[in-house]
N, C-alpha and C. Protein backbone atom coordinates (compact mmCIF):
# COMPACT_ATOMS: atom_id res chain seq x y z
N UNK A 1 0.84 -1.19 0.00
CA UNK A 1 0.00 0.00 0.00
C UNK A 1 0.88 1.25 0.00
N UNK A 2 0.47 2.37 -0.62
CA UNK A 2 1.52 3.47 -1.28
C UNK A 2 0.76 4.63 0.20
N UNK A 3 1.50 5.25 0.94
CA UNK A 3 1.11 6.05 1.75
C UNK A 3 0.99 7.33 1.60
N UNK A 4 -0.04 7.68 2.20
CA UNK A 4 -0.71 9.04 1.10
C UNK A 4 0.65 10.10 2.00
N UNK A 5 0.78 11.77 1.37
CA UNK A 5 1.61 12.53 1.91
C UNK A 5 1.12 12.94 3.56
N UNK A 6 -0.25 12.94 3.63
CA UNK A 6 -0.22 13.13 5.13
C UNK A 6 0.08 12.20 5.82
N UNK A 7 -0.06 10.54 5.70
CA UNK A 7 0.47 9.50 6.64
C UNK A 7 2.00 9.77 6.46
N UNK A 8 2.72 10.20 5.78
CA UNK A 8 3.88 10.45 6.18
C UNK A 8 4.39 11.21 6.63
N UNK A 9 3.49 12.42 7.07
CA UNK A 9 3.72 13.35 7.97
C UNK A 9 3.10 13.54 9.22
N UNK A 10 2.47 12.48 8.88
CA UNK A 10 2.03 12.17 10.51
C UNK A 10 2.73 11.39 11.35
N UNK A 11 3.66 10.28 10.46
CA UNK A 11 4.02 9.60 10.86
C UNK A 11 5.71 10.19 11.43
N UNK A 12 6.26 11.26 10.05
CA UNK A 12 7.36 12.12 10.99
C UNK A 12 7.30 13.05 12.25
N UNK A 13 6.00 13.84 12.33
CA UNK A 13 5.56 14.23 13.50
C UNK A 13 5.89 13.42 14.54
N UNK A 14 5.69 12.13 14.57
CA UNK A 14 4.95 11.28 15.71
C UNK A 14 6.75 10.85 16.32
N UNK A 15 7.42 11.22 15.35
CA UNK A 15 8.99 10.72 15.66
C UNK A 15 10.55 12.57 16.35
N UNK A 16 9.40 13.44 15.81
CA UNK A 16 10.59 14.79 15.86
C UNK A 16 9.93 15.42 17.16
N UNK A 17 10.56 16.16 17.56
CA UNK A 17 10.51 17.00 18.69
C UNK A 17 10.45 18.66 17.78
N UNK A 18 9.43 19.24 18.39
CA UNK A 18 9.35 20.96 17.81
C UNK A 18 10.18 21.98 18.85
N UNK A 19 10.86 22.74 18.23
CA UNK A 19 11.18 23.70 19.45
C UNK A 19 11.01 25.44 18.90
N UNK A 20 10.75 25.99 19.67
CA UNK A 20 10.36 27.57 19.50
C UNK A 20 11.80 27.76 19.45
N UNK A 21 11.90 29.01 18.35
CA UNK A 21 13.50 29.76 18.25
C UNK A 21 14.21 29.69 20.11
N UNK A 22 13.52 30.40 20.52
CA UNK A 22 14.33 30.33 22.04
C UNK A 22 14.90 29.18 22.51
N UNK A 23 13.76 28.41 21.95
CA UNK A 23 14.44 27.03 22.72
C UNK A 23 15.57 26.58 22.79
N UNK A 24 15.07 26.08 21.02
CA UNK A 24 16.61 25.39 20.02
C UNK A 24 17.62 26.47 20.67
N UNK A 25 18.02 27.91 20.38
CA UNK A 25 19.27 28.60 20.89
C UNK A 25 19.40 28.00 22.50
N UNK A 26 18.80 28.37 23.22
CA UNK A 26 18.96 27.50 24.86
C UNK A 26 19.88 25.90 24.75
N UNK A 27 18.63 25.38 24.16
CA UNK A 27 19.41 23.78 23.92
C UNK A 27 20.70 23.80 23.39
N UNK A 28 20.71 24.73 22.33
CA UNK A 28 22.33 24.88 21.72
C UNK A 28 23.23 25.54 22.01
N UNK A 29 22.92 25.96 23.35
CA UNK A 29 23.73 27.15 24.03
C UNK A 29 24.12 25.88 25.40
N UNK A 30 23.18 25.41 26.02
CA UNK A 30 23.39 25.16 27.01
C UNK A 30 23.36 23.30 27.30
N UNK A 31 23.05 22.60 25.46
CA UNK A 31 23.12 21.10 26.00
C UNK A 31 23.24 20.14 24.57
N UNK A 32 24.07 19.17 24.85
CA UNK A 32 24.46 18.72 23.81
C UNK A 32 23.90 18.67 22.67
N UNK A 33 23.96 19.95 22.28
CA UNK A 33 22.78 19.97 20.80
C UNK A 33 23.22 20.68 19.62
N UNK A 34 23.47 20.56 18.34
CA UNK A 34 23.80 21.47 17.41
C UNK A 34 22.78 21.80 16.52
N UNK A 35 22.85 23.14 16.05
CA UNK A 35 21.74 23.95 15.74
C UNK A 35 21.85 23.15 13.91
N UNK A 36 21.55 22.76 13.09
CA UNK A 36 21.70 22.49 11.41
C UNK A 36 21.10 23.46 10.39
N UNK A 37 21.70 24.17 9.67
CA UNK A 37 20.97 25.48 8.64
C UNK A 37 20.63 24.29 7.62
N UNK A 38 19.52 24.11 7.08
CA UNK A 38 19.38 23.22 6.34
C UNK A 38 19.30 24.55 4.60
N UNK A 39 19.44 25.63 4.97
CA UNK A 39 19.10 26.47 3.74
C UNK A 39 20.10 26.30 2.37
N UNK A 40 19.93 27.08 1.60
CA UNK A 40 20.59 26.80 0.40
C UNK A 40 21.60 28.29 0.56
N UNK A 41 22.37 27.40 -0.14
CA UNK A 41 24.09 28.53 0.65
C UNK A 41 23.32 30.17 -0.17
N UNK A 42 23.00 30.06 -1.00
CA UNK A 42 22.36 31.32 -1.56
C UNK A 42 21.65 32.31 -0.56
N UNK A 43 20.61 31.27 0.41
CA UNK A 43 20.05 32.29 1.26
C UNK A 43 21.13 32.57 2.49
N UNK A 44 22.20 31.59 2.91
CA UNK A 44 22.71 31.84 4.01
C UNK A 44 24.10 33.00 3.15
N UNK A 45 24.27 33.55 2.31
CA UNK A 45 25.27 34.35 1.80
C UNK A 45 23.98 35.62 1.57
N UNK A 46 22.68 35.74 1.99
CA UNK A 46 21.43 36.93 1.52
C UNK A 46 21.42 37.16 3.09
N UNK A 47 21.18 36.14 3.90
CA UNK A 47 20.15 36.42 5.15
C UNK A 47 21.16 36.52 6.31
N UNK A 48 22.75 35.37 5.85
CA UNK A 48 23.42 35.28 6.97
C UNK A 48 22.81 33.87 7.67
N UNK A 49 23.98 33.91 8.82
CA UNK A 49 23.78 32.62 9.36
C UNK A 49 23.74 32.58 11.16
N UNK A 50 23.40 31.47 11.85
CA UNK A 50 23.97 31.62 13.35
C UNK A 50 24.89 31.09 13.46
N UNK A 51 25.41 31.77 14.34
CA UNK A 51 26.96 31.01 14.93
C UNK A 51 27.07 30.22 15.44
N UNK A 52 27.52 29.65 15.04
CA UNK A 52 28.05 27.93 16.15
C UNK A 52 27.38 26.81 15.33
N UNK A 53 26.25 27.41 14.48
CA UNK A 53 25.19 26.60 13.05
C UNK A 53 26.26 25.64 12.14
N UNK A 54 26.03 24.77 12.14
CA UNK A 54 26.44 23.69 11.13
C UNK A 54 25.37 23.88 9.37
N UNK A 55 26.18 23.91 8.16
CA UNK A 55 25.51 24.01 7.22
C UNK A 55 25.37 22.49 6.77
N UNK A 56 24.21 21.80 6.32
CA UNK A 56 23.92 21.38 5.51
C UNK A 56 22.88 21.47 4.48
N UNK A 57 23.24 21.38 3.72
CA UNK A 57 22.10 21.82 2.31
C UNK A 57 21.02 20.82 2.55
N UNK A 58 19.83 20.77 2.07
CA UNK A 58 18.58 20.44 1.91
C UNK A 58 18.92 19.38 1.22
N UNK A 59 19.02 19.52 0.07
CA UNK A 59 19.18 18.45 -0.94
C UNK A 59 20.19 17.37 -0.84
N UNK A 60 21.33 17.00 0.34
CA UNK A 60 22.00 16.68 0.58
C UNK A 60 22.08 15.78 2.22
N UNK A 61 20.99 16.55 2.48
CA UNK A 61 20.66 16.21 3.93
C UNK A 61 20.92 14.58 4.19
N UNK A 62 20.05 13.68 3.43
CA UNK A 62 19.76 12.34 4.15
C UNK A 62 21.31 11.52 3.03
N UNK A 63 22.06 11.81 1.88
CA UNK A 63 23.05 11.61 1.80
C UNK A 63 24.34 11.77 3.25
N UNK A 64 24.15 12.50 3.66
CA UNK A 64 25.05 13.44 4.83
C UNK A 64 25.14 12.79 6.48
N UNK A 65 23.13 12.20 6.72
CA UNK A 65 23.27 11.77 7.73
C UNK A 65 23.71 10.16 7.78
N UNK A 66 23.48 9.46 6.90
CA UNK A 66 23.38 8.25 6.56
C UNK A 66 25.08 7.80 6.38
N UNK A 67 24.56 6.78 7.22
CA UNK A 67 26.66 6.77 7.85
C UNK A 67 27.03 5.48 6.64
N UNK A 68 26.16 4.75 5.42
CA UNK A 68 26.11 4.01 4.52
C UNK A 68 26.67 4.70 3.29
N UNK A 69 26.73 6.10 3.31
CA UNK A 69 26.76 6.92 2.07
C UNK A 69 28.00 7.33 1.88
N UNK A 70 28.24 7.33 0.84
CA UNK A 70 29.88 7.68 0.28
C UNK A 70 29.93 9.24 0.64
N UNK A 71 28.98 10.08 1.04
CA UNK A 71 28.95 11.56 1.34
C UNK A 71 28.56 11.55 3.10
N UNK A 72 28.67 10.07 3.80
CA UNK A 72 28.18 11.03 4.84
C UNK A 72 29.48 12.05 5.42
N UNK A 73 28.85 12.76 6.23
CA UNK A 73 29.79 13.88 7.16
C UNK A 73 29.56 13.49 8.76
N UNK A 74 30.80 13.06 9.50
CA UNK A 74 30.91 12.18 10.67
C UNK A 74 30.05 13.26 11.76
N UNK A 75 29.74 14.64 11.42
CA UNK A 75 29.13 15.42 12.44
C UNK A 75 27.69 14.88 13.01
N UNK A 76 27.29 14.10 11.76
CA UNK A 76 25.96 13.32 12.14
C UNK A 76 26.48 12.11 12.38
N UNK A 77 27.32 11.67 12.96
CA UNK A 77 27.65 10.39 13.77
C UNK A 77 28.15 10.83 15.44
N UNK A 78 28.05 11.77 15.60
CA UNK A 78 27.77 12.29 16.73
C UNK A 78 27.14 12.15 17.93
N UNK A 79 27.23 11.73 19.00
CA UNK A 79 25.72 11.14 20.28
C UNK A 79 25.47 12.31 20.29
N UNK A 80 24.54 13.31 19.80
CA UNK A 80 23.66 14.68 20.29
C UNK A 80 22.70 14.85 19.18
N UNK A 81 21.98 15.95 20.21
CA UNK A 81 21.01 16.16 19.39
C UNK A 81 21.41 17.46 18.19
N UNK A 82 20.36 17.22 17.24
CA UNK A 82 20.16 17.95 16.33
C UNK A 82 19.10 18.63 16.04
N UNK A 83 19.05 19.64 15.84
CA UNK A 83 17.93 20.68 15.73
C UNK A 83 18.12 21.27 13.89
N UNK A 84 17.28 20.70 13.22
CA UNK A 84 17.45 21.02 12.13
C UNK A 84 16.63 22.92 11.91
N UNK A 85 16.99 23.14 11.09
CA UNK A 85 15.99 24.71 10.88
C UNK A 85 16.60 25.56 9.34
């Protein structure tokens, strides 16, 4: 059975944690957590970035985390959390 787009966003809901801007900075200020710019380097060279923010591109993301992939990056082999945004 092919799962419609909301069961799969119900079903990522049911797995992520939400955090209000304050938060994520708190958590990433104060506990094993790194903040992830998931934007496209275009907007982070328009809008700028946060400090201490790890870039990964969007389109690259699940290449990156996936420790199987000839592209992952060991930052996502990491024990902490991640706060994507």
């Amino acid at each position: 059975m092919i799962k419609s787009v909301q069961q799969m966003i119900d079903e990522a809901r049911a797995e992520i944690v939400g955090h209000t801007p304050a938060e994520a900075r708190r958590r990433a200020a104060d506990e094993n957590a790194l903040l992830v710019d998931i934007r496209d380097v275009r907007e982070l060279q328009r809008e700028g970035v946060v400090p201490g923010a790890h870039h990964a591109p969007r389109g690259m993301l699940e290449f990156w985390v996936d420790p199987e992939s000839p592209y992952h990056k060991p930052v996502f082999a990491e024990d902490r959390e991640f706060i994507f945004y």
